[in-house]
Protein backbone atom coordinates (compact mmCIF):
# COMPACT_ATOMS: atom_id res chain seq x y z
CA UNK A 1 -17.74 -65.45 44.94
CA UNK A 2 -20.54 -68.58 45.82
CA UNK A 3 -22.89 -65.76 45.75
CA UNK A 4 -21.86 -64.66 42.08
CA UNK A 5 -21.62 -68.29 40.98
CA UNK A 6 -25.45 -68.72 42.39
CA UNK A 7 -26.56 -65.61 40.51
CA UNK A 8 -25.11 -67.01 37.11
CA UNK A 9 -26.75 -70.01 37.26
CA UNK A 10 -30.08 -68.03 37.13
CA UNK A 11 -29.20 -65.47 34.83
CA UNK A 12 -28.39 -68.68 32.36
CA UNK A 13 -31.85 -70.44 32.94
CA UNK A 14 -33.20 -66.97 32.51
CA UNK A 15 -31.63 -66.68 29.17
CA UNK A 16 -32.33 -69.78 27.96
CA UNK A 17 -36.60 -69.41 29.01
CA UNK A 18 -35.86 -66.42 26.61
CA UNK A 19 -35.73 -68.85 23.54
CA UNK A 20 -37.94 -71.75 25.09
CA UNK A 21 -40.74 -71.29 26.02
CA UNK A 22 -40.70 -67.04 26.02
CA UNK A 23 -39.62 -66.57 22.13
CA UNK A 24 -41.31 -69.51 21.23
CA UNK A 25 -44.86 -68.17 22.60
CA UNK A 26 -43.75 -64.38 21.05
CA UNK A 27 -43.23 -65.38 17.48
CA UNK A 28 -45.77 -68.22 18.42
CA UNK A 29 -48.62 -66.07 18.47
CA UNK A 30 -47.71 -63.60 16.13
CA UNK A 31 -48.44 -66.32 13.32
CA UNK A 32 -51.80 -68.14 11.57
CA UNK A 33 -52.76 -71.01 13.59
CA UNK A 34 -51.79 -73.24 10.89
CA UNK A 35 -47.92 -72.46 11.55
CA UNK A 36 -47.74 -71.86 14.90
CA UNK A 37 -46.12 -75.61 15.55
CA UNK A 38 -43.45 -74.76 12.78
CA UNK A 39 -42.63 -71.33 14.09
CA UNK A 40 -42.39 -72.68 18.10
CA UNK A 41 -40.31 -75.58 16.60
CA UNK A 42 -37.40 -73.21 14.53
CA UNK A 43 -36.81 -72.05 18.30
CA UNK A 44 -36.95 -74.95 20.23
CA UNK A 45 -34.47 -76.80 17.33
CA UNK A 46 -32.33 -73.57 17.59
CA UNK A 47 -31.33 -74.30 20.91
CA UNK A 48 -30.44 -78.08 20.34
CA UNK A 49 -28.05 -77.86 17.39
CA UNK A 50 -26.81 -74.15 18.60
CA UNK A 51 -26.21 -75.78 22.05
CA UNK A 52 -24.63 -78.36 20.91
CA UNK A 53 -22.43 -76.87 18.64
CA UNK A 54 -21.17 -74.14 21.30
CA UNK A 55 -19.83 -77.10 23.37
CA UNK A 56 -17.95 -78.50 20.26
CA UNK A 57 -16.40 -75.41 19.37
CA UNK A 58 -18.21 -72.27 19.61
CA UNK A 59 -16.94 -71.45 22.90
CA UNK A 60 -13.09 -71.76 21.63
CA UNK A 61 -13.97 -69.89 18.65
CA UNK A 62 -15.61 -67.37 20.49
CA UNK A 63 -13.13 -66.69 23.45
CA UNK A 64 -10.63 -69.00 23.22
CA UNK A 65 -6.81 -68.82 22.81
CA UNK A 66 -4.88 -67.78 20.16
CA UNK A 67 -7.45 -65.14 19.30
CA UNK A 68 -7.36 -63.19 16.01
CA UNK A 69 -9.04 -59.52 15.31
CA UNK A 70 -12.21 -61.60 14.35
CA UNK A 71 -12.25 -65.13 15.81
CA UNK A 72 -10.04 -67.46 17.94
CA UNK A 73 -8.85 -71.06 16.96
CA UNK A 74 -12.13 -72.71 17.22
CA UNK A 75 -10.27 -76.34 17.92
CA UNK A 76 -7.88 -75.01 20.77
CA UNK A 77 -10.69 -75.77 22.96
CA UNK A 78 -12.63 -78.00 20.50
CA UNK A 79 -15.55 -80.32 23.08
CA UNK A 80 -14.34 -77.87 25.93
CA UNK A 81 -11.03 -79.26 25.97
CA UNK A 82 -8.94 -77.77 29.28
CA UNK A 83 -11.58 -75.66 30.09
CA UNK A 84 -11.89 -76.46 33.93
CA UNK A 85 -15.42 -77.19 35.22
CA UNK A 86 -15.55 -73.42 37.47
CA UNK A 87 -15.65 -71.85 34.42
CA UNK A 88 -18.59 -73.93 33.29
CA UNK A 89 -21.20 -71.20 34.23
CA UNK A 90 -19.98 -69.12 31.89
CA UNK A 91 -20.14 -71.38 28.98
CA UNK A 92 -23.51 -72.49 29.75
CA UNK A 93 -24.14 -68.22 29.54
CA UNK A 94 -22.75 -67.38 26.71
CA UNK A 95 -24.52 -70.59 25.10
CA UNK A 96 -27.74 -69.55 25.82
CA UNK A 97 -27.00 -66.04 23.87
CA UNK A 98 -25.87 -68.33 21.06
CA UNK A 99 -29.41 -70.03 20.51
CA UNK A 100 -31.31 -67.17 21.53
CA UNK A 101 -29.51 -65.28 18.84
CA UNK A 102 -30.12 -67.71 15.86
CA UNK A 103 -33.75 -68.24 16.51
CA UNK A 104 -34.22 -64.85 16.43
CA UNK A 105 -34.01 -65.19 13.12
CA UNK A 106 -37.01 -67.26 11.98
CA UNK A 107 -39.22 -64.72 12.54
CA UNK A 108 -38.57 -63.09 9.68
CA UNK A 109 -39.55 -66.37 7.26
CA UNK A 110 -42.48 -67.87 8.80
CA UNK A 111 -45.24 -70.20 7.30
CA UNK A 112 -42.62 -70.68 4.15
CA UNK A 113 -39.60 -72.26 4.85
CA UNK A 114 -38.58 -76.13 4.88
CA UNK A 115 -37.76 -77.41 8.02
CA UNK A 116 -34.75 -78.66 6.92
CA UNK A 117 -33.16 -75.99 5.36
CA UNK A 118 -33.31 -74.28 8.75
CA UNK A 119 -31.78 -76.46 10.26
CA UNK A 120 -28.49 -76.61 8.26
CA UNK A 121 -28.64 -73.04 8.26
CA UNK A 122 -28.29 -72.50 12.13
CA UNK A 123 -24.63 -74.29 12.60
CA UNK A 124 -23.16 -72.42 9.27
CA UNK A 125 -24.58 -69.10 10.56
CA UNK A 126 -23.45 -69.30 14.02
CA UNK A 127 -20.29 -70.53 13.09
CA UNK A 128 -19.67 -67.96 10.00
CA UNK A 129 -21.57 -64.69 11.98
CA UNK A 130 -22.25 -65.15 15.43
CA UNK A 131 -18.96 -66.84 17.03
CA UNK A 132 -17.21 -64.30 15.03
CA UNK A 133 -18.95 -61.15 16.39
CA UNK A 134 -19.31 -62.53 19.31
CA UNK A 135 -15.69 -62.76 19.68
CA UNK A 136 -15.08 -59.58 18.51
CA UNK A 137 -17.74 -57.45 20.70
CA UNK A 138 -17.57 -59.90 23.96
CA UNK A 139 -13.56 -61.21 24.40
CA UNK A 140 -12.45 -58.24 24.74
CA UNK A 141 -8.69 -59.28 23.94
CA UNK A 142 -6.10 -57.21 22.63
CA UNK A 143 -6.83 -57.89 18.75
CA UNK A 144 -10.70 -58.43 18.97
CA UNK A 145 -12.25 -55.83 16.73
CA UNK A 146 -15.42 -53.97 17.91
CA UNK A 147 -14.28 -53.64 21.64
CA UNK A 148 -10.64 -52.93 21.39
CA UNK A 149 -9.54 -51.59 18.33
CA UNK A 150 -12.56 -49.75 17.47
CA UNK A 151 -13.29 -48.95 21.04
CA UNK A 152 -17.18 -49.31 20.73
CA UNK A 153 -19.16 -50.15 23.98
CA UNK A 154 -21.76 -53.16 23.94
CA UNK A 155 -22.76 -54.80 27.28
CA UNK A 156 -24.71 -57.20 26.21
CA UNK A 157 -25.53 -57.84 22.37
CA UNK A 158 -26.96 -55.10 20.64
CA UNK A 159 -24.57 -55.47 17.88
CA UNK A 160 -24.06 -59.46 18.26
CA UNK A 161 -27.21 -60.53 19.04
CA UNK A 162 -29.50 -57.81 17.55
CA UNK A 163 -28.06 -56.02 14.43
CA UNK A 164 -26.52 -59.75 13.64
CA UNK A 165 -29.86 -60.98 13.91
CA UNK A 166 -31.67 -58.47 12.35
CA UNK A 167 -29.51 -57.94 9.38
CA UNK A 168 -29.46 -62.04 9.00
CA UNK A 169 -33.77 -61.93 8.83
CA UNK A 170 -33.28 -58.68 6.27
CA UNK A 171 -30.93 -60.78 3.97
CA UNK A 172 -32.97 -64.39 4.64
CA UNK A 173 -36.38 -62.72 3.77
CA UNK A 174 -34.99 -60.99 0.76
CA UNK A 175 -33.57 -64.68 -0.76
CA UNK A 176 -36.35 -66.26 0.45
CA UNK A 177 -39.03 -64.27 -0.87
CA UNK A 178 -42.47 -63.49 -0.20
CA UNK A 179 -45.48 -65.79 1.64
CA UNK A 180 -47.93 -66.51 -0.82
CA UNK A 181 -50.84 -64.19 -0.44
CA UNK A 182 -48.45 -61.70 1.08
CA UNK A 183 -50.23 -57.89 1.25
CA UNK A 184 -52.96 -59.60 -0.69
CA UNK A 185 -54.92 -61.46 2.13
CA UNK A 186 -55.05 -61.64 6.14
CA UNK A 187 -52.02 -63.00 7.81
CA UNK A 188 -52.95 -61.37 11.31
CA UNK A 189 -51.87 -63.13 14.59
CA UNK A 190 -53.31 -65.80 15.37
CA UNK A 191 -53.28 -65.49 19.54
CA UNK A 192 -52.38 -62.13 20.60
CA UNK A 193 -52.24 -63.87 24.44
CA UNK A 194 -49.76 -65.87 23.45
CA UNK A 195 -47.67 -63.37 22.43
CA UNK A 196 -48.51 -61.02 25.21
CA UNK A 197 -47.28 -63.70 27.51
CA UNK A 198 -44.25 -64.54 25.31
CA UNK A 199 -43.19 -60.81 25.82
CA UNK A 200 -43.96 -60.51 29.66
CA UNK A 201 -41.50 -63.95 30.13
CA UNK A 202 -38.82 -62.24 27.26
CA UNK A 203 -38.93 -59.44 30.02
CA UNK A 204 -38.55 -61.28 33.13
CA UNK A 205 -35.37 -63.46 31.48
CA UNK A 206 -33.89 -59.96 29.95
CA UNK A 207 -32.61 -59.32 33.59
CA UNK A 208 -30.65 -62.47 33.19
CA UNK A 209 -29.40 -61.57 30.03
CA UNK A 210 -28.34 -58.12 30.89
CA UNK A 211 -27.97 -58.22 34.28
CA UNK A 212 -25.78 -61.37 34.35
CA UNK A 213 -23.46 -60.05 31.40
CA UNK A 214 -21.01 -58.43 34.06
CA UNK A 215 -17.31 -59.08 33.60
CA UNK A 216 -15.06 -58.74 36.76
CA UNK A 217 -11.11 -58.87 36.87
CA UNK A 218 -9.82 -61.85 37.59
CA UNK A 219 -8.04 -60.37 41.10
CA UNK A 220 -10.49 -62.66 43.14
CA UNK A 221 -7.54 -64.30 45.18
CA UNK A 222 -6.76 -61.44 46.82
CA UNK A 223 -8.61 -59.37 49.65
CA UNK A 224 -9.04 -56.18 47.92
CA UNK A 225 -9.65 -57.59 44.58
CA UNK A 226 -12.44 -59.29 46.70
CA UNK A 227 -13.94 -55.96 47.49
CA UNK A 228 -13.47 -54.24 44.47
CA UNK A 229 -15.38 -56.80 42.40
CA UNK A 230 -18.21 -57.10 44.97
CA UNK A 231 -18.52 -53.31 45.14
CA UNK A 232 -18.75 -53.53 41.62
CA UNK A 233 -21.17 -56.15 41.66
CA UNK A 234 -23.37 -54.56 43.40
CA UNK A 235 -23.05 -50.92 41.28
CA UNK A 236 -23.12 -52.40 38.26
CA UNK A 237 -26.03 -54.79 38.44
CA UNK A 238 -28.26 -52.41 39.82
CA UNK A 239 -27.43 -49.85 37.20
CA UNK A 240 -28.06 -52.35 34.90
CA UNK A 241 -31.72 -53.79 36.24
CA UNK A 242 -33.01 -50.26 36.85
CA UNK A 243 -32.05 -49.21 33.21
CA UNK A 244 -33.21 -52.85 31.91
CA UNK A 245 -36.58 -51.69 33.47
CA UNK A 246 -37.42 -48.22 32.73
CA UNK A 247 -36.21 -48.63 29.12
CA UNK A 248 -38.44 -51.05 28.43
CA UNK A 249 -41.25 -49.16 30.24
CA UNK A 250 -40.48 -46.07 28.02
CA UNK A 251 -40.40 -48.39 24.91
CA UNK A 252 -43.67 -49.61 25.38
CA UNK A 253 -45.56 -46.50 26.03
CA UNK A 254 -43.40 -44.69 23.23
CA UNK A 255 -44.54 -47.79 20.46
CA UNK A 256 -48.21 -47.31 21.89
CA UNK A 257 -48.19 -43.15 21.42
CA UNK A 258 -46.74 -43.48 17.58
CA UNK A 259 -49.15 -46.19 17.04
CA UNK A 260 -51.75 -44.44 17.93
CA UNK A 261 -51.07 -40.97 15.92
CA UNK A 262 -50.18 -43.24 12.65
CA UNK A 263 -52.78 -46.10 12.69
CA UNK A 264 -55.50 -44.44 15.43
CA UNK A 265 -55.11 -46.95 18.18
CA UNK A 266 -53.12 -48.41 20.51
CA UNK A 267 -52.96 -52.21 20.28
CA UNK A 268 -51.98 -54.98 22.11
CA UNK A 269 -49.79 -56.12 19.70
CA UNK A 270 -47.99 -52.60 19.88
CA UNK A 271 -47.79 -53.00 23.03
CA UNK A 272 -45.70 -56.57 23.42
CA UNK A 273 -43.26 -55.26 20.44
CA UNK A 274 -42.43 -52.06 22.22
CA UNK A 275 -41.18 -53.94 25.04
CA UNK A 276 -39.59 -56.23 23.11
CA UNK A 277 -38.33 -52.78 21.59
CA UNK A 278 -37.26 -51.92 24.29
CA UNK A 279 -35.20 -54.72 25.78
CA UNK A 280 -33.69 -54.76 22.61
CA UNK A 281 -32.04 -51.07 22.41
CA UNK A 282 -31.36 -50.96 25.88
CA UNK A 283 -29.31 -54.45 25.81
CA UNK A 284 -25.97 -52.62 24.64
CA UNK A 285 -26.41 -49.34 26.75
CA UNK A 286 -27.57 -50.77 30.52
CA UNK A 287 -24.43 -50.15 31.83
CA UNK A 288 -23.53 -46.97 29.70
CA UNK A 289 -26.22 -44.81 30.37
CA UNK A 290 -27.93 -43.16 33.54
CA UNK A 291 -31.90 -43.54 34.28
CA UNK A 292 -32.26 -40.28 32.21
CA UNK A 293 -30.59 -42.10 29.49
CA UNK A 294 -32.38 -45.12 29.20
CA UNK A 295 -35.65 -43.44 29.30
CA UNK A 296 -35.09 -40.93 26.33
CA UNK A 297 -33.06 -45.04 24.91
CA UNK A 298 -36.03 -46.74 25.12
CA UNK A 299 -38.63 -43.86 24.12
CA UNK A 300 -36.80 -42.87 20.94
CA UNK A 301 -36.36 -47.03 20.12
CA UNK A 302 -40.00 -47.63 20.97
CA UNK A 303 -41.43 -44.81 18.75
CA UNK A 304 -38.72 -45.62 15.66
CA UNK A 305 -39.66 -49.11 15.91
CA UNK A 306 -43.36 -48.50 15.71
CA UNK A 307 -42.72 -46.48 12.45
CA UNK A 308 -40.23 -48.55 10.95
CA UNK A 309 -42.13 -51.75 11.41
CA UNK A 310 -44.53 -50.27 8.67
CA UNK A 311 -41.55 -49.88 5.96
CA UNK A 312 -41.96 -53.15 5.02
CA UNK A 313 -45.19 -53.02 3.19
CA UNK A 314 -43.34 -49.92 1.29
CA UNK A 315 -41.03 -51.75 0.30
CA UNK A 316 -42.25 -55.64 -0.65
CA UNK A 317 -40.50 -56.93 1.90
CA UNK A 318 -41.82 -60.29 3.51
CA UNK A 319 -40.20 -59.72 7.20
CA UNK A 320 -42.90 -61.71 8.44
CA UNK A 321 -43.18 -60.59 12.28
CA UNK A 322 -40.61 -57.85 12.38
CA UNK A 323 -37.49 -59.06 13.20
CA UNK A 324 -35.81 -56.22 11.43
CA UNK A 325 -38.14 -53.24 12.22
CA UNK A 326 -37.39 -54.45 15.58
CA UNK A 327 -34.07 -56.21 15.96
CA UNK A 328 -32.08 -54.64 13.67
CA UNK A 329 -33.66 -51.12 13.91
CA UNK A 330 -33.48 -51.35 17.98
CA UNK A 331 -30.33 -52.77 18.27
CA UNK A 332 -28.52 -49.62 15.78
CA UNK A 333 -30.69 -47.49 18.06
CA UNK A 334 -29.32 -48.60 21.60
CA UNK A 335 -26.11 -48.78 19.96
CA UNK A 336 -25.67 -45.41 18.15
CA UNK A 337 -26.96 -43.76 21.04
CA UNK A 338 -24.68 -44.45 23.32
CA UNK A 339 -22.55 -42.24 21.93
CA UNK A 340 -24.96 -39.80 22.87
CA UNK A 341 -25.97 -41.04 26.61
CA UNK A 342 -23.01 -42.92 27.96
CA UNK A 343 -21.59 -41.32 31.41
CA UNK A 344 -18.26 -41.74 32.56
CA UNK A 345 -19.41 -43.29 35.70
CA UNK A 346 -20.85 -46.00 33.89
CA UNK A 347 -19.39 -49.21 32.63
CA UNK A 348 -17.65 -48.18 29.94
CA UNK A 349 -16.14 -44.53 31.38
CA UNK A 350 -16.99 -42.81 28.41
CA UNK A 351 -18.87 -39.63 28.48
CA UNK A 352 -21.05 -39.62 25.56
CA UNK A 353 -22.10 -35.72 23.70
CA UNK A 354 -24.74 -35.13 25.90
CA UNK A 355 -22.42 -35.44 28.53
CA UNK A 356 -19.38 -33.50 27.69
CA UNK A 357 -17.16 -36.33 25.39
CA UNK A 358 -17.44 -34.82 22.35
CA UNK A 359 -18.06 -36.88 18.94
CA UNK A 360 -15.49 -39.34 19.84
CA UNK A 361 -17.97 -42.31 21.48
CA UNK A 362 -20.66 -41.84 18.84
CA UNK A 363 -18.23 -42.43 16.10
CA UNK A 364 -16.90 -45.52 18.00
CA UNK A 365 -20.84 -46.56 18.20
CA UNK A 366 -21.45 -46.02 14.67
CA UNK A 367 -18.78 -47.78 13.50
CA UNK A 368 -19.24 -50.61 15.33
CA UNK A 369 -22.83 -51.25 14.21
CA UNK A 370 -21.46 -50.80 10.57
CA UNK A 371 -19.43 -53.65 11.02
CA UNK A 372 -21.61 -55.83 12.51
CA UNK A 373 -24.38 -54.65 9.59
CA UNK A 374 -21.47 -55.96 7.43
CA UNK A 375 -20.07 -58.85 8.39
CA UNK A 376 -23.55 -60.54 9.38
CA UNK A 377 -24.70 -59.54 5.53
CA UNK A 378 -22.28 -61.17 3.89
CA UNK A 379 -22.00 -64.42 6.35
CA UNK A 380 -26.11 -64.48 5.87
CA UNK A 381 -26.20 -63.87 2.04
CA UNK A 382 -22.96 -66.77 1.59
CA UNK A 383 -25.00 -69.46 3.41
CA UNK A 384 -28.83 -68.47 2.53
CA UNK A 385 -27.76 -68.46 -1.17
CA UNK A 386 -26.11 -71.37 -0.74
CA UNK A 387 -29.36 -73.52 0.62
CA UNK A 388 -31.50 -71.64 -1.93
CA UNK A 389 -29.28 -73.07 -4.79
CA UNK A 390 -28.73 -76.66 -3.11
CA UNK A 391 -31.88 -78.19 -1.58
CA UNK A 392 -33.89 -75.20 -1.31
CA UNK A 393 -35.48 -72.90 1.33
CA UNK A 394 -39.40 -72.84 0.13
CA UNK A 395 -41.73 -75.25 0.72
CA UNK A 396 -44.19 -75.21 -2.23
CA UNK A 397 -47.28 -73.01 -2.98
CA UNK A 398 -50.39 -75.81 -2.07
CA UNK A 399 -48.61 -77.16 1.59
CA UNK A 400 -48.04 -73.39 2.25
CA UNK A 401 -51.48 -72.49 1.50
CA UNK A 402 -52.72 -75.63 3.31
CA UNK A 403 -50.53 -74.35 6.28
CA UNK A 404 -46.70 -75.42 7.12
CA UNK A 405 -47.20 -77.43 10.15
CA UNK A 406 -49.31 -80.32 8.78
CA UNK A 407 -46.76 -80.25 5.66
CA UNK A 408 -43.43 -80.40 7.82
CA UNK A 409 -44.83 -81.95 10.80
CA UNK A 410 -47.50 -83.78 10.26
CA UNK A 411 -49.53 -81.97 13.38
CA UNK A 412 -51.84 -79.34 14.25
CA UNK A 413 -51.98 -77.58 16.89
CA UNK A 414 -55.54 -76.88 17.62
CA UNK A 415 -57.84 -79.83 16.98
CA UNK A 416 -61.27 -78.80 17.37
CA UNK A 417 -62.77 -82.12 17.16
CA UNK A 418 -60.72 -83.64 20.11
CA UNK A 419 -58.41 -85.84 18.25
CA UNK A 420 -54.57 -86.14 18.97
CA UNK A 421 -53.57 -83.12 17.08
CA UNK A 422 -51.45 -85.43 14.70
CA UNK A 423 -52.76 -85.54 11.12
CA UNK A 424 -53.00 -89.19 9.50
């Protein structure tokens, strides 16, 4: 038990370098040097008010009491309110997927959004999308939605965290609209290192984010519940690291092969987004799916990613560093597909088609993505109109032009001359 207890208190630093610095580098880099600042700062801010706001009542609305089929009482446990301090750990977890989950999110409006606005975006959403489908995919309680009644298996996020995400960025790039110049001039990224080093730390913390989302019974007390659980332990986690791994190694080389036979090379870009890719479509299925499984998982999400990522200039949209062709895209992948690779030796003890259970788990996969697709649409579009109508998500044409961090915060972050990197 002190042994498990140690491990969690790793896994949740590892999650929460996932949002600061790992994200914050990935997205980071991805942008023009002029809103680099900005685009670190939506994640770093993320975790502060999300953080916050978990304590206060995310956690009870998330798993606490009194649970309904889509959220519990969120002021049963209101401030952490008879919540003994053993079960602290897993608070401090499960907050760190919070704020990893909203900053997500900013990705897909970079360089054009007021600082502001974000930030009384991030406590509506959470509160309206993520504690929700967090309760329903993670509680696991007799009523909760995705993992009782419709039976659908998610092990760590890829509906909550990823399609919530991803369909959130879809919606908040459609009401927020384009960049200025958008398709019309060079937005490349600014420091590909940056974000190659932003997606080597998102892989490191991923083991702490799968790997650490284990749920034992509560038969501790006892000898043979003891046993069971460590046995367990020690199945499940490496099932889940080895699949975290080669997943994301397939995902990578799978983004870099499509990439190459559409655009003629194989970039470095293409390769930090398959992992990402990767990481992402594998986060529900690690403890579903064989080795087998998560290679064909992560090759299929890595090549479907690196084509879908390209849809965007088909279609006008303005997702400014991919959080859908990657979040959203991935996360239906890994999901959907475990009704095709799930074993019945794995967490879940469903044997998916491939493996002799019939249609039954992929229907249970598909709709459980649907729902998450649907309630994090309708949350999003609620609260982004909202802002848009109120004070506003854009900030205007000449401070975007002039670039977003000397308009919001009054800094830059490279200063050539060797001044203070804060603009008079």
């Amino acid at each position: 038990m002190d042994g498990y207890y140690a491990w969690m208190l790793v896994a949740t630093a590892l999650v929460l370098m996932m949002t600061v610095p790992a994200l914050a580098l990935f997205y980071g880099g991805m942008t023009r040097s002029k809103s680099v600042l900005n685009m670190m700062m939506m994640s770093f801010v993320a975790v502060g008010i999300v953080g916050i706001i978990y304590v206060l009542w995310g956690w009870s609305e998330s798993f606490g009491p009194g649970d309904g089929t889509f959220f519990a009482n969120p002021f049963d446990l209101f401030g952490l309110k008879d919540v003994s301090s053993d079960s602290y750990i897993g608070v401090m977890f499960q907050l760190t997927f919070a704020a990893i989950t909203a900053a997500l999110i900013s990705g897909s409006i970079a360089d054009r959004v007021k600082f502001s606005a974000w930030i009384v975006f991030l406590p509506f959403w959470v509160t309206l999308s993520y504690f929700p489908l967090a309760h329903m995919v993670f509680s696991c309680s007799d009523k909760a939605l995705i993992c009782t009644k419709i039976g659908a298996q998610d092990y760590a996020g890829g509906t909550a965290v990823h399609i919530n995400a991803g369909v959130a960025g879809l919606v908040l790039a459609i009401i927020v609209g384009k960049r200025a110049g958008f398709m019309k001039e060079s937005m490349k990224p600014h420091s590909l290192p940056l974000t190659m080093i932003g997606a080597g730390l998102l892989w490191f913390g991923w083991y702490g984010f799968n790997v650490g989302s284990i749920v034992f019974g509560d038969d501790w007390s006892t000898e043979s519940g003891a046993a069971a659980n460590l046995q367990q332990f020690f199945s499940e986690t490496g099932r889940t690291f080895t699949n975290t791994t080669i997943a994301t190694m397939a995902a990578m080389l799978g983004w870099l092969v499509v990439e190459r036979l559409i655009h003629g090379k194989a970039t470095s870009l293409g390769a930090a987004s398959g992992i990402v890719a990767g990481l992402v479509a594998i986060t529900p299925s690690c403890g579903a799916v064989d080795p087998v499984g998560a290679i064909a998982i992560g090759a299929i999400a890595g090549g479907i990613c690196a084509w879908a990522v390209g849809l965007k200039f088909k279609f006008g949209l303005d997702d400014s560093l991919d959080v859908v062709g990657v979040h959203l895209v991935g996360g239906i992948v890994g999901t959907v597909l475990i009704g095709l690779f799930s074993t019945s030796d794995g967490a879940g003890g469903v044997d998916g088609l491939f493996y002799g259970g019939g249609f039954g788990s992929l229907g249970d996969q598909a709709l459980g993505a649907l729902v998450a697709i649907a309630w994090s649409g309708i949350a999003t579009a609620i609260i982004g109109l909202a802002i848009k109508y109120t004070l506003g998500w854009r900030i205007s044409d000449e401070a975007e032009v002039e670039g977003i961090d000397a308009d919001q915060h009054g800094e830059a972050a490279y200063d050539i001359a060797g001044g203070t990197g804060v603009l008079a």
